[in-house]
PDB file of N, CA and C in Angstrom:
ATOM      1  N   UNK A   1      12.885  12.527 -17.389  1.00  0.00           N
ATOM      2  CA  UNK A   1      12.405  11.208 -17.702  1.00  0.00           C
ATOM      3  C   UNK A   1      11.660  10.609 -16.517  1.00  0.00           C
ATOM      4  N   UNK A   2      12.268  11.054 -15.433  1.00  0.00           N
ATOM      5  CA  UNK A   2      11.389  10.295 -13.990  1.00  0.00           C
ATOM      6  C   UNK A   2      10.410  10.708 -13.928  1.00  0.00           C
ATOM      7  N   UNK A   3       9.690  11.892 -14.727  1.00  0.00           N
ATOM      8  CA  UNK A   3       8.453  12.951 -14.120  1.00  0.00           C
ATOM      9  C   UNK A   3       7.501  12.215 -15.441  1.00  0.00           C
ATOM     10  N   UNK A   4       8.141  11.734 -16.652  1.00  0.00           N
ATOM     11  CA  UNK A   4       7.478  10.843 -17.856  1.00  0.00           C
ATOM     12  C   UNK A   4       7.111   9.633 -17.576  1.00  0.00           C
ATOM     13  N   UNK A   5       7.687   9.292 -16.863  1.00  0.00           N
ATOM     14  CA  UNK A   5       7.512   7.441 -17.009  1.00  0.00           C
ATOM     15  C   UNK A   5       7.965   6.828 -15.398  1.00  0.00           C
ATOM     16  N   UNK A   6       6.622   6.116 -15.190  1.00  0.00           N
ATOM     17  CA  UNK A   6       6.889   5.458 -13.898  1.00  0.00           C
ATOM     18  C   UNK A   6       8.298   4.881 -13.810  1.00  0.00           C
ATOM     19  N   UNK A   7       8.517   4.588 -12.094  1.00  0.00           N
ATOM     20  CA  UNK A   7      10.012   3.623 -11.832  1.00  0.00           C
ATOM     21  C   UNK A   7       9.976   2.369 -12.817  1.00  0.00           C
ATOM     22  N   UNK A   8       8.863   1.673 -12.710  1.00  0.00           N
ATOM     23  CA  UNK A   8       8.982   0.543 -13.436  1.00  0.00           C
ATOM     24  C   UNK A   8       9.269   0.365 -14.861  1.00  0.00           C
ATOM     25  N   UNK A   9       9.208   1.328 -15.516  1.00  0.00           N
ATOM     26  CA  UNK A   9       9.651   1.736 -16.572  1.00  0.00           C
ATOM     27  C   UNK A   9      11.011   2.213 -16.941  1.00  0.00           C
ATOM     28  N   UNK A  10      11.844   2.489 -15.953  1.00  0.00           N
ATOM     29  CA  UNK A  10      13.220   3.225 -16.022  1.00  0.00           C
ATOM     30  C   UNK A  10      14.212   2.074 -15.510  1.00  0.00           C
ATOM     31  N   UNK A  11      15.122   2.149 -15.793  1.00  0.00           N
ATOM     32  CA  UNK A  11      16.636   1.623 -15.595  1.00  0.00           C
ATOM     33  C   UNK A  11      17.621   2.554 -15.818  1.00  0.00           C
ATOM     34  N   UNK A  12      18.345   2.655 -14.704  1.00  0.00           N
ATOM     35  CA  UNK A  12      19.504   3.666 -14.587  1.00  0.00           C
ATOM     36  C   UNK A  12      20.868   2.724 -15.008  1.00  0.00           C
ATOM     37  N   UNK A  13      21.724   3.010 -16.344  1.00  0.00           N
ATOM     38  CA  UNK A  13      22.959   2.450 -16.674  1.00  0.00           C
ATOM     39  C   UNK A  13      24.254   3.420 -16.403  1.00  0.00           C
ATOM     40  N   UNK A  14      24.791   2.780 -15.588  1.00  0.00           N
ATOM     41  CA  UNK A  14      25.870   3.995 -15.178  1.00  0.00           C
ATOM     42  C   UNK A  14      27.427   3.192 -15.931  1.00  0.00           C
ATOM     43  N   UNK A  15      28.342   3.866 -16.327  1.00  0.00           N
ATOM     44  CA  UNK A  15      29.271   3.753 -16.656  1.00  0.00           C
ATOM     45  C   UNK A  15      30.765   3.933 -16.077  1.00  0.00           C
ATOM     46  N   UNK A  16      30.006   4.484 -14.921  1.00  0.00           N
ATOM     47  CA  UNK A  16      30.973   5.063 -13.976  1.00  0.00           C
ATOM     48  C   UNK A  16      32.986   3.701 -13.629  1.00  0.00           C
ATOM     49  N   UNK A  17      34.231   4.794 -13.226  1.00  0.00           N
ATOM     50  CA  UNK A  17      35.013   4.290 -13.516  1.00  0.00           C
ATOM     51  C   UNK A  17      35.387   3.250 -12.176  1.00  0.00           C
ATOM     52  N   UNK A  18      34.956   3.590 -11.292  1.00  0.00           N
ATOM     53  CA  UNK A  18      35.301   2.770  -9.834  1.00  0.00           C
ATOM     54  C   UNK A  18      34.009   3.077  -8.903  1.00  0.00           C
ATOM     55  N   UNK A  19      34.674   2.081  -7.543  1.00  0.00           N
ATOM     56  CA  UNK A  19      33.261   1.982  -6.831  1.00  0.00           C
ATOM     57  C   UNK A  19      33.090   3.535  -6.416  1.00  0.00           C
ATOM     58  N   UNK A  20      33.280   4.301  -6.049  1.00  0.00           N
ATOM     59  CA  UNK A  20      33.182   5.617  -5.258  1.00  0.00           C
ATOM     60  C   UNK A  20      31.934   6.619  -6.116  1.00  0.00           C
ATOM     61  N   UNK A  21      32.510   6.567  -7.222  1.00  0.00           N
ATOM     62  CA  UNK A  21      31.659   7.462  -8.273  1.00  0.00           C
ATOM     63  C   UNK A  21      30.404   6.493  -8.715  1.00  0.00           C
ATOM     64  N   UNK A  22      30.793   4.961  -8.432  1.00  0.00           N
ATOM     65  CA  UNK A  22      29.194   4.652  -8.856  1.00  0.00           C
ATOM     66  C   UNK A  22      28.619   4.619  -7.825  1.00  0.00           C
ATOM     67  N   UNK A  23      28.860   4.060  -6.397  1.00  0.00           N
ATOM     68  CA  UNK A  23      27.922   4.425  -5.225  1.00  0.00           C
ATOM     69  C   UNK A  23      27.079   5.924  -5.289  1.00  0.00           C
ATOM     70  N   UNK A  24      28.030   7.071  -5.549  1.00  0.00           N
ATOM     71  CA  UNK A  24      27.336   8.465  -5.667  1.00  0.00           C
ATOM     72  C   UNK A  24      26.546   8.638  -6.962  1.00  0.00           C
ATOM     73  N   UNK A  25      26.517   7.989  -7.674  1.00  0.00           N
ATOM     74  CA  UNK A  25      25.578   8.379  -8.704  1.00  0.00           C
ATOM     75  C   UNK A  25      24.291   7.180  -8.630  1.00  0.00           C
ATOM     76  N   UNK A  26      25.095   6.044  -8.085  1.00  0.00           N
ATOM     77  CA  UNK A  26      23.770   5.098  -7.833  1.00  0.00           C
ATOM     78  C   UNK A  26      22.693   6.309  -6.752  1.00  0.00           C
ATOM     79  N   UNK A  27      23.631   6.781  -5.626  1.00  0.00           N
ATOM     80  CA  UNK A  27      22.830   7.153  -4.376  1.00  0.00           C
ATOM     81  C   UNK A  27      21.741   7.867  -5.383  1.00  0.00           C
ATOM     82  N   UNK A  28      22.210   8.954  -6.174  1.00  0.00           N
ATOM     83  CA  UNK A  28      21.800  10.538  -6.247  1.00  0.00           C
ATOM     84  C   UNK A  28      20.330   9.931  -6.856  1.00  0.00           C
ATOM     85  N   UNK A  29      20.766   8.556  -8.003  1.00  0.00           N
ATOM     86  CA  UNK A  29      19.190   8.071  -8.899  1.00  0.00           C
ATOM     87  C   UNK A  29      17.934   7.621  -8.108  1.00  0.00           C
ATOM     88  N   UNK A  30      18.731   7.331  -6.729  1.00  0.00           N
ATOM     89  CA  UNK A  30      18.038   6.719  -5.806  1.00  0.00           C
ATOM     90  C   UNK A  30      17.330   7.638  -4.519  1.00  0.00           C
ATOM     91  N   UNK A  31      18.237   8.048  -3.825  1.00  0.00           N
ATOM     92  CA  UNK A  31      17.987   8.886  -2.220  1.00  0.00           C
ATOM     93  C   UNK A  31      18.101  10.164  -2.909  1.00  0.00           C
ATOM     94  N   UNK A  32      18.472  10.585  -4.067  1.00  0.00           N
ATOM     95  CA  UNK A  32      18.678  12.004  -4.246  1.00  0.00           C
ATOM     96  C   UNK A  32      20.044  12.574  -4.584  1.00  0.00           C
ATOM     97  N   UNK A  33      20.567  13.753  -4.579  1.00  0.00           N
ATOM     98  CA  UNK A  33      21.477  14.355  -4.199  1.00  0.00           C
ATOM     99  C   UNK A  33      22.269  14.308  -3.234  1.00  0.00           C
ATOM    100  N   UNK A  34      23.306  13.341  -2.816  1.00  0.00           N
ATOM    101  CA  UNK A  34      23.544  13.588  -1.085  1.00  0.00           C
ATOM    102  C   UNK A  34      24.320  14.873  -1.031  1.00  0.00           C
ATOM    103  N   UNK A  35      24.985  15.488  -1.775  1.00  0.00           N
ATOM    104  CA  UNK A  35      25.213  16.591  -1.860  1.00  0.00           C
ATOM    105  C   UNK A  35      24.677  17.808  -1.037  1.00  0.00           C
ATOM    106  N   UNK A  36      23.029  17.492  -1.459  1.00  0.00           N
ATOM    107  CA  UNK A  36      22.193  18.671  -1.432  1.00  0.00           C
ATOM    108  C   UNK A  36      22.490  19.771  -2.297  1.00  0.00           C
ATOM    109  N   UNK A  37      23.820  19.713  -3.705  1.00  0.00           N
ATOM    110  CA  UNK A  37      23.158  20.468  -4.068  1.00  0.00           C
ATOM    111  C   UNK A  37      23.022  20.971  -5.326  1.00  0.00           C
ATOM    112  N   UNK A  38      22.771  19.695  -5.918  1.00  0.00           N
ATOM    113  CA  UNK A  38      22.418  19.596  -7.897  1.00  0.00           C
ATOM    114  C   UNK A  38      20.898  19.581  -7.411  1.00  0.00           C
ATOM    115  N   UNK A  39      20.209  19.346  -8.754  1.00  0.00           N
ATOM    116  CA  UNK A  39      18.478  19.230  -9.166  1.00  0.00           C
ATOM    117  C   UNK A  39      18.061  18.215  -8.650  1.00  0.00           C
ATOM    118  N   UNK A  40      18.616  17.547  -7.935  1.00  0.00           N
ATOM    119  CA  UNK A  40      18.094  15.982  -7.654  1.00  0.00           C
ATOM    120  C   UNK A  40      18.477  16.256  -6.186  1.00  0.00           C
ATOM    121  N   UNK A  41      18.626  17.161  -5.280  1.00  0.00           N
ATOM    122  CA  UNK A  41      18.926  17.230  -3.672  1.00  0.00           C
ATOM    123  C   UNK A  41      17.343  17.546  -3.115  1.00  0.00           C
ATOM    124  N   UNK A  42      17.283  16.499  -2.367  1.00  0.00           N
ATOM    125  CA  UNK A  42      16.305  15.603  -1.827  1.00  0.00           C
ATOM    126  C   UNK A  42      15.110  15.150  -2.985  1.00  0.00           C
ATOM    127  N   UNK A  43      15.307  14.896  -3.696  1.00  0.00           N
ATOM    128  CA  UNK A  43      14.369  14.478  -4.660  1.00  0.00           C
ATOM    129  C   UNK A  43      14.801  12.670  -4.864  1.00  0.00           C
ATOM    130  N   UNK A  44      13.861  12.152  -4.134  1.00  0.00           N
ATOM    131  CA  UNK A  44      14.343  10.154  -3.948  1.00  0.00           C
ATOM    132  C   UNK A  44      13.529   9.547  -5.585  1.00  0.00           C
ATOM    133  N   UNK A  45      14.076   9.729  -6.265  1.00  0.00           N
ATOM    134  CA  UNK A  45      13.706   8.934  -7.629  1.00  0.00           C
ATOM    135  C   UNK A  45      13.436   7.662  -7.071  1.00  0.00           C
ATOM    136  N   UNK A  46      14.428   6.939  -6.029  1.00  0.00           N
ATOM    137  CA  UNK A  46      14.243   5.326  -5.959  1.00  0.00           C
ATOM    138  C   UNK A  46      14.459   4.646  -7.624  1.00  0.00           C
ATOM    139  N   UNK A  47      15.256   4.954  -8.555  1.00  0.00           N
ATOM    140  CA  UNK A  47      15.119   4.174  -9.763  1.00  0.00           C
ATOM    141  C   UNK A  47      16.077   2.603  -9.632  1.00  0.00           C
ATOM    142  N   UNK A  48      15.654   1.953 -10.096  1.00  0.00           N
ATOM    143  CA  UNK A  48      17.273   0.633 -10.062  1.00  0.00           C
ATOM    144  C   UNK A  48      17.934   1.193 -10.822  1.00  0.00           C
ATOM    145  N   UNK A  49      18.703   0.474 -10.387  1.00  0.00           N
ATOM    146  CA  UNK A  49      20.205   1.241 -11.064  1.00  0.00           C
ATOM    147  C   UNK A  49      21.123   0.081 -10.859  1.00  0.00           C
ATOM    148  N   UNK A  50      22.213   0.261 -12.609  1.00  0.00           N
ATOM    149  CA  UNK A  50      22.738  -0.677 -12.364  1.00  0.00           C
ATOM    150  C   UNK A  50      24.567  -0.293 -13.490  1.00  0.00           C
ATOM    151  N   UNK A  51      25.548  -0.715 -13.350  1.00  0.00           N
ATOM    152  CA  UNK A  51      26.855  -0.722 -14.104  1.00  0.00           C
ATOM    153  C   UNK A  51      26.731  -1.595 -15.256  1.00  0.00           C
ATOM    154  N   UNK A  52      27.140  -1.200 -16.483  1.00  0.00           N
ATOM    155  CA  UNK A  52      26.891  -1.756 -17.606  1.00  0.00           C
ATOM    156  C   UNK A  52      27.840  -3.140 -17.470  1.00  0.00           C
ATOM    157  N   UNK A  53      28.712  -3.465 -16.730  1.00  0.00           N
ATOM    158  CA  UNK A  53      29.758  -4.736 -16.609  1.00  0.00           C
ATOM    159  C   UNK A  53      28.889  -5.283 -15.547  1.00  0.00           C
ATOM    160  N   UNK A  54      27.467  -5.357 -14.622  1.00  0.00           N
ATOM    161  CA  UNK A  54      27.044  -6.174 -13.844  1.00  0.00           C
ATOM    162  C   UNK A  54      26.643  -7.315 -14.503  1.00  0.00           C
ATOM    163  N   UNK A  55      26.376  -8.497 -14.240  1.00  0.00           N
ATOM    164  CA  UNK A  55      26.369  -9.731 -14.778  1.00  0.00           C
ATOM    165  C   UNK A  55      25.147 -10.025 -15.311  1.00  0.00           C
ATOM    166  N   UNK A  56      24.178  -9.343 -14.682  1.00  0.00           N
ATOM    167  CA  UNK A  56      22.841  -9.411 -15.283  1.00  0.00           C
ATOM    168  C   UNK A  56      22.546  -8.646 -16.611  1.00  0.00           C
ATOM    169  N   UNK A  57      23.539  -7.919 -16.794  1.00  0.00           N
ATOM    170  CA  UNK A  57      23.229  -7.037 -18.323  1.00  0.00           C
ATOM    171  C   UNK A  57      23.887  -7.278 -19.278  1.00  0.00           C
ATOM    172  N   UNK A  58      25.156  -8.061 -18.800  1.00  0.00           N
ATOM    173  CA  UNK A  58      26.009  -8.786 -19.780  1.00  0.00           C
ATOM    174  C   UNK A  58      25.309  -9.898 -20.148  1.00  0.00           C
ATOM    175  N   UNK A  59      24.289 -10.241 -19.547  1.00  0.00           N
ATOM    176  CA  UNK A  59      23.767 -11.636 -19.904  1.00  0.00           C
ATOM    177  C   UNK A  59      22.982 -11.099 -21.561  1.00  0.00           C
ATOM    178  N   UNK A  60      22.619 -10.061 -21.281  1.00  0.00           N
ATOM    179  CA  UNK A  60      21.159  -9.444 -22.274  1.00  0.00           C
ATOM    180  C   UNK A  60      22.206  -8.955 -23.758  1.00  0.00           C
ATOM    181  N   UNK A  61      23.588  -8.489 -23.184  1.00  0.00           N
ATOM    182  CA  UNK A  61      24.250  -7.995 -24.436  1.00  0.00           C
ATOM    183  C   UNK A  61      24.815  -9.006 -25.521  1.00  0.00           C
ATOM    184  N   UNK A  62      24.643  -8.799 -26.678  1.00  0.00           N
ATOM    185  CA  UNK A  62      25.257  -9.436 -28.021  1.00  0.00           C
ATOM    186  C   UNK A  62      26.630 -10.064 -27.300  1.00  0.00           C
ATOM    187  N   UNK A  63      27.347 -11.341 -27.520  1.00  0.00           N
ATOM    188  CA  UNK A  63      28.389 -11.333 -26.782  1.00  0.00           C
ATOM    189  C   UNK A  63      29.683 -10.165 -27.715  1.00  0.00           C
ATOM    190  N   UNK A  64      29.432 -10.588 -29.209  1.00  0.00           N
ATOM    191  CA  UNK A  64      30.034  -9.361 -30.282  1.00  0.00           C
ATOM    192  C   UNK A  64      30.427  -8.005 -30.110  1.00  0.00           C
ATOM    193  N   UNK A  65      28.997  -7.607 -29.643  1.00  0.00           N
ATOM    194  CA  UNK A  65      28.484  -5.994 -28.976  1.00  0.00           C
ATOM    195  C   UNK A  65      29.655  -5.730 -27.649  1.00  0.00           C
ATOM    196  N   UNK A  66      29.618  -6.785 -27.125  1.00  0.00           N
ATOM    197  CA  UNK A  66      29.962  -6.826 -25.461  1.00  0.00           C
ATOM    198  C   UNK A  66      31.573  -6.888 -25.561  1.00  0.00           C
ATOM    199  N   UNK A  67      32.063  -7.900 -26.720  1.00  0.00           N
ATOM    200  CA  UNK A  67      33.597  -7.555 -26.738  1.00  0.00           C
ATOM    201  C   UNK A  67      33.908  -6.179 -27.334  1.00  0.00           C
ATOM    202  N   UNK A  68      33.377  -5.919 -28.112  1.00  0.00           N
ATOM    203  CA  UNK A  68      33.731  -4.576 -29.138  1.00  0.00           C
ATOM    204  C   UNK A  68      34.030  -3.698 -28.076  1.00  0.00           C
ATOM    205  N   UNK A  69      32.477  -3.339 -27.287  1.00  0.00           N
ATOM    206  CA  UNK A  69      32.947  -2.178 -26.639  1.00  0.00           C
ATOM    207  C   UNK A  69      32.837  -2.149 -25.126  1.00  0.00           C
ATOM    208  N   UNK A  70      32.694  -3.181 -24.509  1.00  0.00           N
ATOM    209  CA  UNK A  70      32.866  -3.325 -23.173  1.00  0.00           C
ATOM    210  C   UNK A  70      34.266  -4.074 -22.588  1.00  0.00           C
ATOM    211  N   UNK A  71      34.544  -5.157 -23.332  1.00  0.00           N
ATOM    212  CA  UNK A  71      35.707  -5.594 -22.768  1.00  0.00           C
ATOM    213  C   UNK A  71      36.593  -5.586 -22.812  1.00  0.00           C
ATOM    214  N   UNK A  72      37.206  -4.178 -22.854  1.00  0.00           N
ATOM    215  CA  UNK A  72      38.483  -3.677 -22.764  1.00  0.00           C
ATOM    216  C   UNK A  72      38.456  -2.807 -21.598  1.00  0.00           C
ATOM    217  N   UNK A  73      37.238  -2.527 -21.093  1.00  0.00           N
ATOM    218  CA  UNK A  73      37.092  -1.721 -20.117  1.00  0.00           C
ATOM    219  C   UNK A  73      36.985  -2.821 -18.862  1.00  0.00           C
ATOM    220  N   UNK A  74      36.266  -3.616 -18.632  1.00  0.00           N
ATOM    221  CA  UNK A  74      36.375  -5.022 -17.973  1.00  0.00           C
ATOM    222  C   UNK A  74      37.739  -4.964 -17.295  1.00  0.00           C
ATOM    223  N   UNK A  75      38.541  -5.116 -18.493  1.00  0.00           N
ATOM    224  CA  UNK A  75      40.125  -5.678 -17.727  1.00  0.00           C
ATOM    225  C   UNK A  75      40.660  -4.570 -17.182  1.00  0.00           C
ATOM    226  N   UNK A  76      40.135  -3.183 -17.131  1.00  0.00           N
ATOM    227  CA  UNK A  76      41.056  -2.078 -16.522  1.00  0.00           C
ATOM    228  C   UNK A  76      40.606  -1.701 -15.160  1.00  0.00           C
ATOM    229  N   UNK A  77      39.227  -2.039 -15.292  1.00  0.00           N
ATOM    230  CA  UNK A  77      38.357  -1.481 -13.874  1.00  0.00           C
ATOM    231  C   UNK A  77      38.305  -2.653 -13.027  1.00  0.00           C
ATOM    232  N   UNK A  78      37.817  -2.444 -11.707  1.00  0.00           N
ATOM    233  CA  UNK A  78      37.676  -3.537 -10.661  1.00  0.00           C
ATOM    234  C   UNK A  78      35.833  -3.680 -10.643  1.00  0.00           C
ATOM    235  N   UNK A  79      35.585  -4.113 -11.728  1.00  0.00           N
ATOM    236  CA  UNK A  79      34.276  -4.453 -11.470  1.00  0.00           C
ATOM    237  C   UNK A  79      33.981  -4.811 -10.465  1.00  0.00           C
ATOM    238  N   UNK A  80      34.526  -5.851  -9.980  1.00  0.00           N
ATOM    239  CA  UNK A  80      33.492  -6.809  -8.648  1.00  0.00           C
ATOM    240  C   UNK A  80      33.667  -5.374  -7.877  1.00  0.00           C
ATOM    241  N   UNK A  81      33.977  -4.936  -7.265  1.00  0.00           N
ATOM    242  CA  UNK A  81      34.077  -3.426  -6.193  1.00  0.00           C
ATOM    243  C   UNK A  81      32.314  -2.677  -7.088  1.00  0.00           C
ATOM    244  N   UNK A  82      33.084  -2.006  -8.487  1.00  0.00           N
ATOM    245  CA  UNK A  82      31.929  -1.445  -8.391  1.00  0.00           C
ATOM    246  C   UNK A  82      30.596  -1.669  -8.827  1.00  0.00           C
ATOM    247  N   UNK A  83      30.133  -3.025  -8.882  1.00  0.00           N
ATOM    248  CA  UNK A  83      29.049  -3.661  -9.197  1.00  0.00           C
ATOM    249  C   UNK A  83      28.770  -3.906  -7.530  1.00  0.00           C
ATOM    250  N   UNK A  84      29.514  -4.374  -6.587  1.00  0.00           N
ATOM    251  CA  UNK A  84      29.323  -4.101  -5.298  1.00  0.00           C
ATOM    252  C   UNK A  84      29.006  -3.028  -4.759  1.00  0.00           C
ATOM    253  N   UNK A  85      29.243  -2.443  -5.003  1.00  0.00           N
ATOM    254  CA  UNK A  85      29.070  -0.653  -4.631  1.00  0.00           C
ATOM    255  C   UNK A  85      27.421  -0.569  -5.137  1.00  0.00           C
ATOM    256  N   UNK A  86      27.533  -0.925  -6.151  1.00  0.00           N
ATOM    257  CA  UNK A  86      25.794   0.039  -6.724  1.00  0.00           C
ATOM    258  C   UNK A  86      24.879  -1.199  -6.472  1.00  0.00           C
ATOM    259  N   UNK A  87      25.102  -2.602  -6.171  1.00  0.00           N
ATOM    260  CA  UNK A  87      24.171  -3.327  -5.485  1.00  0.00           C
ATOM    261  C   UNK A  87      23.761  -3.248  -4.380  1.00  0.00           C
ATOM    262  N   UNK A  88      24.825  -2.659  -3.644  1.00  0.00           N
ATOM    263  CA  UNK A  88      24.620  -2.021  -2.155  1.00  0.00           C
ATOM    264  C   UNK A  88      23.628  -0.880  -1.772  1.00  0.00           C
ATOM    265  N   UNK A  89      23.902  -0.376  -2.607  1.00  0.00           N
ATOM    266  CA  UNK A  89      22.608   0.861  -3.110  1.00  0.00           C
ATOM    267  C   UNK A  89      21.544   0.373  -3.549  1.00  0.00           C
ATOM    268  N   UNK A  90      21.585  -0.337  -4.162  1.00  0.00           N
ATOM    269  CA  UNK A  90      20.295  -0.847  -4.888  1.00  0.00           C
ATOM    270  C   UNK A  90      19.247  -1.917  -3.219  1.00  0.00           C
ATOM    271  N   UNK A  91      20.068  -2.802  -2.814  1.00  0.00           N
ATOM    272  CA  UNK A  91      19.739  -2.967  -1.467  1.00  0.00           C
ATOM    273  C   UNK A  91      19.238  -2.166  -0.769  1.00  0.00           C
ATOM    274  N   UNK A  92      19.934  -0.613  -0.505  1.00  0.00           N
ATOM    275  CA  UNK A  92      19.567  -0.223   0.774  1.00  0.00           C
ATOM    276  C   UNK A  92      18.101   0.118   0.352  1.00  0.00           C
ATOM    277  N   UNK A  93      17.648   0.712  -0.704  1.00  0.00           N
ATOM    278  CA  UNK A  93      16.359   1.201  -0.705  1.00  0.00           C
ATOM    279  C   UNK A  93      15.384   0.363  -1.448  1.00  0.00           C
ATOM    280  N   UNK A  94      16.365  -1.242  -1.425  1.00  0.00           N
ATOM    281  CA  UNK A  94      15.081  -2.341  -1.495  1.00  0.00           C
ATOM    282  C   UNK A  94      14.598  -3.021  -3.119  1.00  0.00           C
ATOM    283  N   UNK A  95      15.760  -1.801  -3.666  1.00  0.00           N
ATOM    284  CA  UNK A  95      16.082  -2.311  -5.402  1.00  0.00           C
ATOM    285  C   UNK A  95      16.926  -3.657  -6.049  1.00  0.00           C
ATOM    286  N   UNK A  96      17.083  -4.833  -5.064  1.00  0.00           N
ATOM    287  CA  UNK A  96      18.175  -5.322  -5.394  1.00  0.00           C
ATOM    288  C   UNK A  96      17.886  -6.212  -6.369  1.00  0.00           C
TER     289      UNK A  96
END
């Protein structure tokens, strides 16, 4: 999809369960692989990227949509951590 359609065109939605796994998947959409060594090691997409519970996307969702199938997940995870986590990312390379 990155090789189809400019950055400005893409949004990365991650679902991820805590901050750790969304920092690394924010990084990988962004700086690459830090790994070095899936399909994406050194390949810098730079895409934004963002957790489906960040506040800016809850704004856009049905509130209906948003109880059904997001807010049960809300009360189990520590959002503020990992919406912190992938804004931090989104910062470092100027996506915020």
């Amino acid at each position: 999809m990155a090789e189809r359609f400019t950055r400005e065109e893409l949004v990365v939605l991650l679902g991820t369960p805590n901050a750790e796994s969304s920092r690394l998947y924010a990084l990988t959409v962004t700086e690459g692989d830090p790994s070095w060594a899936g399909a994406l090691a050194g390949g810098q997409l730079q895409l934004p990227v963002f957790h489906i519970t960040a506040p800016e996307l809850k704004a856009q969702i049905p509130p209906a949509v948003y109880d059904a199938q997001l807010a049960l997940m809300t009360m189990v995870l520590d959002v503020d951590a990992i919406n912190a986590a992938v804004q931090e990312v989104r910062a470092s390379v100027g996506k915020a």
